[in-house]
PDB file of N, CA and C in Angstrom:
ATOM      1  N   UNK A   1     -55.315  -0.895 -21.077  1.00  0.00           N
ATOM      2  CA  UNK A   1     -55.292   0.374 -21.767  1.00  0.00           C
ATOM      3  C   UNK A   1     -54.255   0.360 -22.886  1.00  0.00           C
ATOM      4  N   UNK A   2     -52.842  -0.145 -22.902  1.00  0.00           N
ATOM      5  CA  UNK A   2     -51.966  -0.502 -23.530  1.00  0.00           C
ATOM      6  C   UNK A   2     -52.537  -1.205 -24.921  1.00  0.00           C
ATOM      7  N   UNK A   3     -53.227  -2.016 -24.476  1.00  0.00           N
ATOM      8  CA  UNK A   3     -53.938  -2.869 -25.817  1.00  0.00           C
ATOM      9  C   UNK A   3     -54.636  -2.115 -25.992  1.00  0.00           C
ATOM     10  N   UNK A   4     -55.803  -1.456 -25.939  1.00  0.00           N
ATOM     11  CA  UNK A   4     -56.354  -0.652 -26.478  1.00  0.00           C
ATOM     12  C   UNK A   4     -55.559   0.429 -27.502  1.00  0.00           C
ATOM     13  N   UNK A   5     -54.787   1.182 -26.864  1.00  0.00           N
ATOM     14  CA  UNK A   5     -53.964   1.963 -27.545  1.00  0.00           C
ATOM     15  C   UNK A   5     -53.238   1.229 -29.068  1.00  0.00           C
ATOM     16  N   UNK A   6     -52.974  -0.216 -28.630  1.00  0.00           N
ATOM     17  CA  UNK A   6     -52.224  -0.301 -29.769  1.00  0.00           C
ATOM     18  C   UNK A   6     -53.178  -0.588 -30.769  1.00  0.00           C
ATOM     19  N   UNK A   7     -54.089  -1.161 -30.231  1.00  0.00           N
ATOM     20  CA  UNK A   7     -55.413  -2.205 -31.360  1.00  0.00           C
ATOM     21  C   UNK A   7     -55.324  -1.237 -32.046  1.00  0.00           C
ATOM     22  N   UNK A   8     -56.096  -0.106 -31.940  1.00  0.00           N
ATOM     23  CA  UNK A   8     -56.611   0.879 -31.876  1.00  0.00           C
ATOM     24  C   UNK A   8     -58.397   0.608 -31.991  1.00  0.00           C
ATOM     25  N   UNK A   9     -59.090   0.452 -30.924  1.00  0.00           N
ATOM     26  CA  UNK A   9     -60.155  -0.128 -30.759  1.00  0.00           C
ATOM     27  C   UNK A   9     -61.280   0.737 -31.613  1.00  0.00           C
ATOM     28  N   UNK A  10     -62.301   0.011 -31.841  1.00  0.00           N
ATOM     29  CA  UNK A  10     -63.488   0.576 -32.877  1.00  0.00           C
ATOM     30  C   UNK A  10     -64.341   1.692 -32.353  1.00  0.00           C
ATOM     31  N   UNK A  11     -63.603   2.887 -32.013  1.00  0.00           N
ATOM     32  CA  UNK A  11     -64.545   4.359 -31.321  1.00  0.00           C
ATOM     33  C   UNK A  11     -64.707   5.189 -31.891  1.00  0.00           C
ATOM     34  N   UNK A  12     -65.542   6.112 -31.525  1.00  0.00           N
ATOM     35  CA  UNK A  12     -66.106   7.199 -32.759  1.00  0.00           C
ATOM     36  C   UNK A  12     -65.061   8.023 -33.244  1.00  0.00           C
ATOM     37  N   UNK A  13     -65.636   8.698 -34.694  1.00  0.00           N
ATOM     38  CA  UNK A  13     -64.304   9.162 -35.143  1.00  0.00           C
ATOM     39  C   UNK A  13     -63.944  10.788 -34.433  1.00  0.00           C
ATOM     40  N   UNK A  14     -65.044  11.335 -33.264  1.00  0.00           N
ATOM     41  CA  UNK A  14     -64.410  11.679 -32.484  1.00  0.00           C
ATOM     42  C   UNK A  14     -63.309  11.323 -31.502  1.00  0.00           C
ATOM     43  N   UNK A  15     -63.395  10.249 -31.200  1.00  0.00           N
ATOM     44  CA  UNK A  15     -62.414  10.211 -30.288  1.00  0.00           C
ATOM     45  C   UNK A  15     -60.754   9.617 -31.300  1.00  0.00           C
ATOM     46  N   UNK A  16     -60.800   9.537 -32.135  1.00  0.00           N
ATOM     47  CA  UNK A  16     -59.574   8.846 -32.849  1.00  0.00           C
ATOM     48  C   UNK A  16     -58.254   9.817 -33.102  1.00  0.00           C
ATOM     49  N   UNK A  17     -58.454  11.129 -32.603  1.00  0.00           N
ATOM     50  CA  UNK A  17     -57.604  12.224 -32.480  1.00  0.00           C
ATOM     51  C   UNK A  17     -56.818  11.625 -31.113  1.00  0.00           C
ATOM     52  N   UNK A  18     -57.821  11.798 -30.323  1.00  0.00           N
ATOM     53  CA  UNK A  18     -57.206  11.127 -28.508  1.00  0.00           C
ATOM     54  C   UNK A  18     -56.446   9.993 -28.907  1.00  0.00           C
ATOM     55  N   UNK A  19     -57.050   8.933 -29.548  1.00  0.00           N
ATOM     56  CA  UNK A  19     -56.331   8.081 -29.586  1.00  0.00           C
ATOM     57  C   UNK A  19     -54.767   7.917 -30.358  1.00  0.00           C
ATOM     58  N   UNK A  20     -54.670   8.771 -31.609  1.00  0.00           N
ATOM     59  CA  UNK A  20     -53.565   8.739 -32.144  1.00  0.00           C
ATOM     60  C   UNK A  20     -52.745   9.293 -30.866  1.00  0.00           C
ATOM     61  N   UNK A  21     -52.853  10.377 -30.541  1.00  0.00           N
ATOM     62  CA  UNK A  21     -52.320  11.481 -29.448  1.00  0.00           C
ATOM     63  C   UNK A  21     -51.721  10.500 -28.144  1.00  0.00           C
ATOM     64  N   UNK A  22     -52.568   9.285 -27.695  1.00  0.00           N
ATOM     65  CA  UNK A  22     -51.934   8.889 -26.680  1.00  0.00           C
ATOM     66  C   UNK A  22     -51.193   7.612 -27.013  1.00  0.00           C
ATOM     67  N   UNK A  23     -51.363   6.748 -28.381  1.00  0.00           N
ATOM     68  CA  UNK A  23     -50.308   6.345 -28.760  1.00  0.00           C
ATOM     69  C   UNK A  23     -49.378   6.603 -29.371  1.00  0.00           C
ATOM     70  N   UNK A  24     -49.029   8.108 -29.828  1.00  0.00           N
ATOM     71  CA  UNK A  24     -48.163   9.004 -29.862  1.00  0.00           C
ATOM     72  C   UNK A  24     -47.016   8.902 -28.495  1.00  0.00           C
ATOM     73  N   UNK A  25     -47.835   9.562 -27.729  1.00  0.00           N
ATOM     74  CA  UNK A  25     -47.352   9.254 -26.109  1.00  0.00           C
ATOM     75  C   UNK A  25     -46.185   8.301 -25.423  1.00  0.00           C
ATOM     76  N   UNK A  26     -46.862   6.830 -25.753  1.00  0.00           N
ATOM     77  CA  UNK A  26     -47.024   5.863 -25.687  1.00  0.00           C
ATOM     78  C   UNK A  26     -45.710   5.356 -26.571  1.00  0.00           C
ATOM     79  N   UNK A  27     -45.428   5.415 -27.472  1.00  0.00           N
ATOM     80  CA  UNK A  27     -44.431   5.466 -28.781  1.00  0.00           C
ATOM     81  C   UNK A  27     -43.347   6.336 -28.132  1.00  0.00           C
ATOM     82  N   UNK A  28     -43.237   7.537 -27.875  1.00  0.00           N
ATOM     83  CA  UNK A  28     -42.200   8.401 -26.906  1.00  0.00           C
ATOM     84  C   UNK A  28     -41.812   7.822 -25.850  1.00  0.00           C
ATOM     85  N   UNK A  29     -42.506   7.438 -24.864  1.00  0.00           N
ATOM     86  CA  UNK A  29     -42.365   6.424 -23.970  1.00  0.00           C
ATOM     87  C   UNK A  29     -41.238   5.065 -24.190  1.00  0.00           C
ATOM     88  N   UNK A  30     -41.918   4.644 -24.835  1.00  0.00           N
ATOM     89  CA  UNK A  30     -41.093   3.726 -25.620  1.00  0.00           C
ATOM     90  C   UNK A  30     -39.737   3.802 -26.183  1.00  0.00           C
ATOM     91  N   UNK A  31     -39.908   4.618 -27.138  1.00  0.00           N
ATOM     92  CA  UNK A  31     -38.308   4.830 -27.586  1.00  0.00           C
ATOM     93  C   UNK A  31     -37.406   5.615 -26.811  1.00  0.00           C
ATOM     94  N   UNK A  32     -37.842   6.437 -25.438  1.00  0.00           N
ATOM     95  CA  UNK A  32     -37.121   6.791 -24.186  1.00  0.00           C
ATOM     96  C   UNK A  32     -36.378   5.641 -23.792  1.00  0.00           C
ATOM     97  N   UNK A  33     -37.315   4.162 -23.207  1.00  0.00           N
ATOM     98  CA  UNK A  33     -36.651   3.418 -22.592  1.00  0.00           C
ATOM     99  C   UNK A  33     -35.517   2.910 -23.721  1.00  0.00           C
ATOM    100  N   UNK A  34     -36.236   2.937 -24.648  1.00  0.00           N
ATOM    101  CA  UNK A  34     -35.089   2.148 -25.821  1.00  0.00           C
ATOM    102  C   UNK A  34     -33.399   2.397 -25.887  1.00  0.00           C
ATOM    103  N   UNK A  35     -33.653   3.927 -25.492  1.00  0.00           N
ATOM    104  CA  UNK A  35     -32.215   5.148 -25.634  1.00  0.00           C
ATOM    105  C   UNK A  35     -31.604   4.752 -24.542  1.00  0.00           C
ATOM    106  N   UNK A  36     -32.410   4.763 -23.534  1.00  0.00           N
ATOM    107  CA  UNK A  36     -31.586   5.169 -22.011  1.00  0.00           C
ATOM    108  C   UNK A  36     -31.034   3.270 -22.150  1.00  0.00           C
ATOM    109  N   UNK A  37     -31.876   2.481 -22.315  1.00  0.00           N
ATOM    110  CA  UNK A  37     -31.075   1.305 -22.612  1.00  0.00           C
ATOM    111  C   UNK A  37     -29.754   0.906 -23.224  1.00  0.00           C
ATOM    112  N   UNK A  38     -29.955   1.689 -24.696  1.00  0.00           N
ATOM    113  CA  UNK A  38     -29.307   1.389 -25.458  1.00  0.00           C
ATOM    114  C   UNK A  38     -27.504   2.452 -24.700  1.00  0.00           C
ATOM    115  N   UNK A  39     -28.069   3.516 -24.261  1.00  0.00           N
ATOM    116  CA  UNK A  39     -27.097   4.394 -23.135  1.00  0.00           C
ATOM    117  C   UNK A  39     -26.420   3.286 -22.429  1.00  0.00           C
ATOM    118  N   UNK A  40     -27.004   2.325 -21.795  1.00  0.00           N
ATOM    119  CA  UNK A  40     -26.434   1.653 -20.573  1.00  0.00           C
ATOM    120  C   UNK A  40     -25.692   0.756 -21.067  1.00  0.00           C
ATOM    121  N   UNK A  41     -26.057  -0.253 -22.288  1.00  0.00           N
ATOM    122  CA  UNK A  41     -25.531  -1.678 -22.527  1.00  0.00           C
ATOM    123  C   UNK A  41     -24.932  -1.334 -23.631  1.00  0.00           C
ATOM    124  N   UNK A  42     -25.013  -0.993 -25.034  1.00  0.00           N
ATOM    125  CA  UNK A  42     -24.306  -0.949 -25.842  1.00  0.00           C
ATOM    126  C   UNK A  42     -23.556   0.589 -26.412  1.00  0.00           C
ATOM    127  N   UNK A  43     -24.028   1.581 -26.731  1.00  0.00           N
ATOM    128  CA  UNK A  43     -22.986   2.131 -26.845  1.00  0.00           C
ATOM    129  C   UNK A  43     -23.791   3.879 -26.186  1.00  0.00           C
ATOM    130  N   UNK A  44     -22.516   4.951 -25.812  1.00  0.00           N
ATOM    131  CA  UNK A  44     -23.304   5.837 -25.473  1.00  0.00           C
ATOM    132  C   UNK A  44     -23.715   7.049 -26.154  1.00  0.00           C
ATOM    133  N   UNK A  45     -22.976   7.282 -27.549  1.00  0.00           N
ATOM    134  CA  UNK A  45     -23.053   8.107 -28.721  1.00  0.00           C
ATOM    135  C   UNK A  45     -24.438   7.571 -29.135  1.00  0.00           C
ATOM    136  N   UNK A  46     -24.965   6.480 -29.323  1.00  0.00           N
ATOM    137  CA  UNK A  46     -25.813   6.103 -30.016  1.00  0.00           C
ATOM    138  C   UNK A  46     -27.539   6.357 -29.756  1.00  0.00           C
ATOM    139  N   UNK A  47     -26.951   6.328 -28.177  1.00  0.00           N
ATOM    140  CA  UNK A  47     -28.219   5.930 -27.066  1.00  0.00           C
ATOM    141  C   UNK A  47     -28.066   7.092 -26.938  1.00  0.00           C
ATOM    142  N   UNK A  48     -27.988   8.423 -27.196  1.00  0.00           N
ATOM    143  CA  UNK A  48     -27.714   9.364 -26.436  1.00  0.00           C
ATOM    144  C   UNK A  48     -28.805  10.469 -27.806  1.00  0.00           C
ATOM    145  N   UNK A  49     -28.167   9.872 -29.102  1.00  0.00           N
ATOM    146  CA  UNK A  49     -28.809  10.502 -30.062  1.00  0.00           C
ATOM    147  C   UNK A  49     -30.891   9.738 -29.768  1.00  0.00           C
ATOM    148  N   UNK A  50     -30.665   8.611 -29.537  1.00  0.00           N
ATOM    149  CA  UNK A  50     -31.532   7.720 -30.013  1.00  0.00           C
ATOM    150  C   UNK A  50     -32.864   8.457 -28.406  1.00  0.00           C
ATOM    151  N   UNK A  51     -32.058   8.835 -27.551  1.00  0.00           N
ATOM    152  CA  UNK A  51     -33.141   9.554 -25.950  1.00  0.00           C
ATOM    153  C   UNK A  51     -32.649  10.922 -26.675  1.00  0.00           C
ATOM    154  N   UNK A  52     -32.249  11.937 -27.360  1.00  0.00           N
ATOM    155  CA  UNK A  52     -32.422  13.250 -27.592  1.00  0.00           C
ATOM    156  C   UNK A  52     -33.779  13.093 -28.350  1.00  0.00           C
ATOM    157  N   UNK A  53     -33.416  12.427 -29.460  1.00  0.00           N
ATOM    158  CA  UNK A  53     -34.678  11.991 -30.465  1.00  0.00           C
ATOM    159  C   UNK A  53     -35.744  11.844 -29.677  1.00  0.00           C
ATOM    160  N   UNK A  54     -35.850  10.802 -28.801  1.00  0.00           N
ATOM    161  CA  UNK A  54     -37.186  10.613 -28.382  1.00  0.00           C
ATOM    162  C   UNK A  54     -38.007  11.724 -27.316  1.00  0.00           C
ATOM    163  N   UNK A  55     -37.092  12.699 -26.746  1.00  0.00           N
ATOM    164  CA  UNK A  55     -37.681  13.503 -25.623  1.00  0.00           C
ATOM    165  C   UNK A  55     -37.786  14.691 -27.127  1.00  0.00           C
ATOM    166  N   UNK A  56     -37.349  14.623 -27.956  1.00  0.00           N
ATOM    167  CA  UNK A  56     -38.053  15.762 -28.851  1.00  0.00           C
ATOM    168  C   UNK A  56     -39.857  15.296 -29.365  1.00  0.00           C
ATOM    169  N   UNK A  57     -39.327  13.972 -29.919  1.00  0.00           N
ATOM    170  CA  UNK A  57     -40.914  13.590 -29.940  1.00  0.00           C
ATOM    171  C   UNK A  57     -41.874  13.312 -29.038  1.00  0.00           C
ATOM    172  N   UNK A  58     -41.419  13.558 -27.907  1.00  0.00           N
ATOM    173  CA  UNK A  58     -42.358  13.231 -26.317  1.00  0.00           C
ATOM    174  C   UNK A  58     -42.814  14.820 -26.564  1.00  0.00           C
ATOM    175  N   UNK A  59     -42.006  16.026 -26.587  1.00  0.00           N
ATOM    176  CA  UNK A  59     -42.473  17.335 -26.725  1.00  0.00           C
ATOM    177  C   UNK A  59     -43.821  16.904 -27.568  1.00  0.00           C
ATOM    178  N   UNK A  60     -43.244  17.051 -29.005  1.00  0.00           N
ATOM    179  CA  UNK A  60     -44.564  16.915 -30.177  1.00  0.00           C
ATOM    180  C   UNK A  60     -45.781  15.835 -29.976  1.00  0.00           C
ATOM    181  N   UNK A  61     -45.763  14.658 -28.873  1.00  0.00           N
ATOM    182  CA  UNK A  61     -46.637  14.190 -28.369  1.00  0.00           C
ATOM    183  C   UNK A  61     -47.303  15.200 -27.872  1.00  0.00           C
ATOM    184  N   UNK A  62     -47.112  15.397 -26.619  1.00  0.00           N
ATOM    185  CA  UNK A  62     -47.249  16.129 -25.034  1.00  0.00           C
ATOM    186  C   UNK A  62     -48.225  17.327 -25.568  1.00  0.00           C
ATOM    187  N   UNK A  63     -47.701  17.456 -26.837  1.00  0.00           N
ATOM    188  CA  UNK A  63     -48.210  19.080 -27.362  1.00  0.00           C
ATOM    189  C   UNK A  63     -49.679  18.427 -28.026  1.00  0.00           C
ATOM    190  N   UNK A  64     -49.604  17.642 -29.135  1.00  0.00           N
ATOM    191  CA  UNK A  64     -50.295  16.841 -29.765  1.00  0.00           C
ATOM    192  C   UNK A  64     -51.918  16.247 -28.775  1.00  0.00           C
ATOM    193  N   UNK A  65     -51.348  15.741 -27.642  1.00  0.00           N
ATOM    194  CA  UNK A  65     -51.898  15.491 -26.706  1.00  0.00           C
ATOM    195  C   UNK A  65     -52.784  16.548 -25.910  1.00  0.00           C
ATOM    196  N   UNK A  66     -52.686  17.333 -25.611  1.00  0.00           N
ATOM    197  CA  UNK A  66     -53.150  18.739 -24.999  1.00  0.00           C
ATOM    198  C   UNK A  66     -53.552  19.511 -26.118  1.00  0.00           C
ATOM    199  N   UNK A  67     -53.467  19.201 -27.501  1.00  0.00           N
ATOM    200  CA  UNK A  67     -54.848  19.405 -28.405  1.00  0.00           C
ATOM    201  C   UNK A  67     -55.892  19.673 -28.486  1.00  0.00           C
ATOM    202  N   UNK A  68     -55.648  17.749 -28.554  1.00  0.00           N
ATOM    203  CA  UNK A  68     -56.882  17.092 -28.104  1.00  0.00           C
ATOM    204  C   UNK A  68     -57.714  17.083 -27.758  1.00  0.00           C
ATOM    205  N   UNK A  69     -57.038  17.772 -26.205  1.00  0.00           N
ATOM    206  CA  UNK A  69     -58.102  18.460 -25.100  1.00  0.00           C
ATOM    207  C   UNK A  69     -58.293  17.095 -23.765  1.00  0.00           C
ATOM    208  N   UNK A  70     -57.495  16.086 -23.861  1.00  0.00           N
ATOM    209  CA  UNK A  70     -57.562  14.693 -23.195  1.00  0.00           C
ATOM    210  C   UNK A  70     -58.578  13.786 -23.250  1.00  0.00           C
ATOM    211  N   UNK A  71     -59.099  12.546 -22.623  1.00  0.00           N
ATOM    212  CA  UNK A  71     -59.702  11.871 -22.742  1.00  0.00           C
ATOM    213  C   UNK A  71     -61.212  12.111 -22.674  1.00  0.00           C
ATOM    214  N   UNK A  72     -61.943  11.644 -23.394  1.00  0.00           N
ATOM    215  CA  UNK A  72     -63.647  12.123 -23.650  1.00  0.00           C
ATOM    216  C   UNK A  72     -63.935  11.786 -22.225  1.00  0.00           C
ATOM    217  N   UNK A  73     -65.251  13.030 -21.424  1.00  0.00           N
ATOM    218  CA  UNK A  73     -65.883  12.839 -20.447  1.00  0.00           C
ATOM    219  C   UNK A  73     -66.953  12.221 -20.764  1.00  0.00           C
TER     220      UNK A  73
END
């Protein structure tokens, strides 16, 4: 699913809303672990801005996402 998300695989241009939306997601996800990392090993001012940042854009996912309306039945 991961690869899919990133390819961004050849689906109708209905579904390419879903898809931005859950590699949106996916991207939040991501730069969460990045913060809370960057929190642990190198510094905590940094990592601290770098996980505020990302749980704001997990909001504007999350929201983005529930758009959508979720994955096509």
């Amino acid at each position: 699913m991961i690869w899919i998300i990133l390819k961004g695989a050849h689906l109708e241009s209905n579904d390419t809303q879903n898809l931005r939306a859950e590699r949106a997601l996916f991207l939040a996800a991501l730069a969460l672990a990045f913060g809370l990392a960057l929190v642990g090993t190198v510094s905590r001012p940094a990592g601290g801005v770098v996980t505020l940042g990302s749980w704001l854009y997990f909001v504007y996912a999350l929201h983005r996402y529930g758009r959508t309306g979720g994955p096509p039945r």
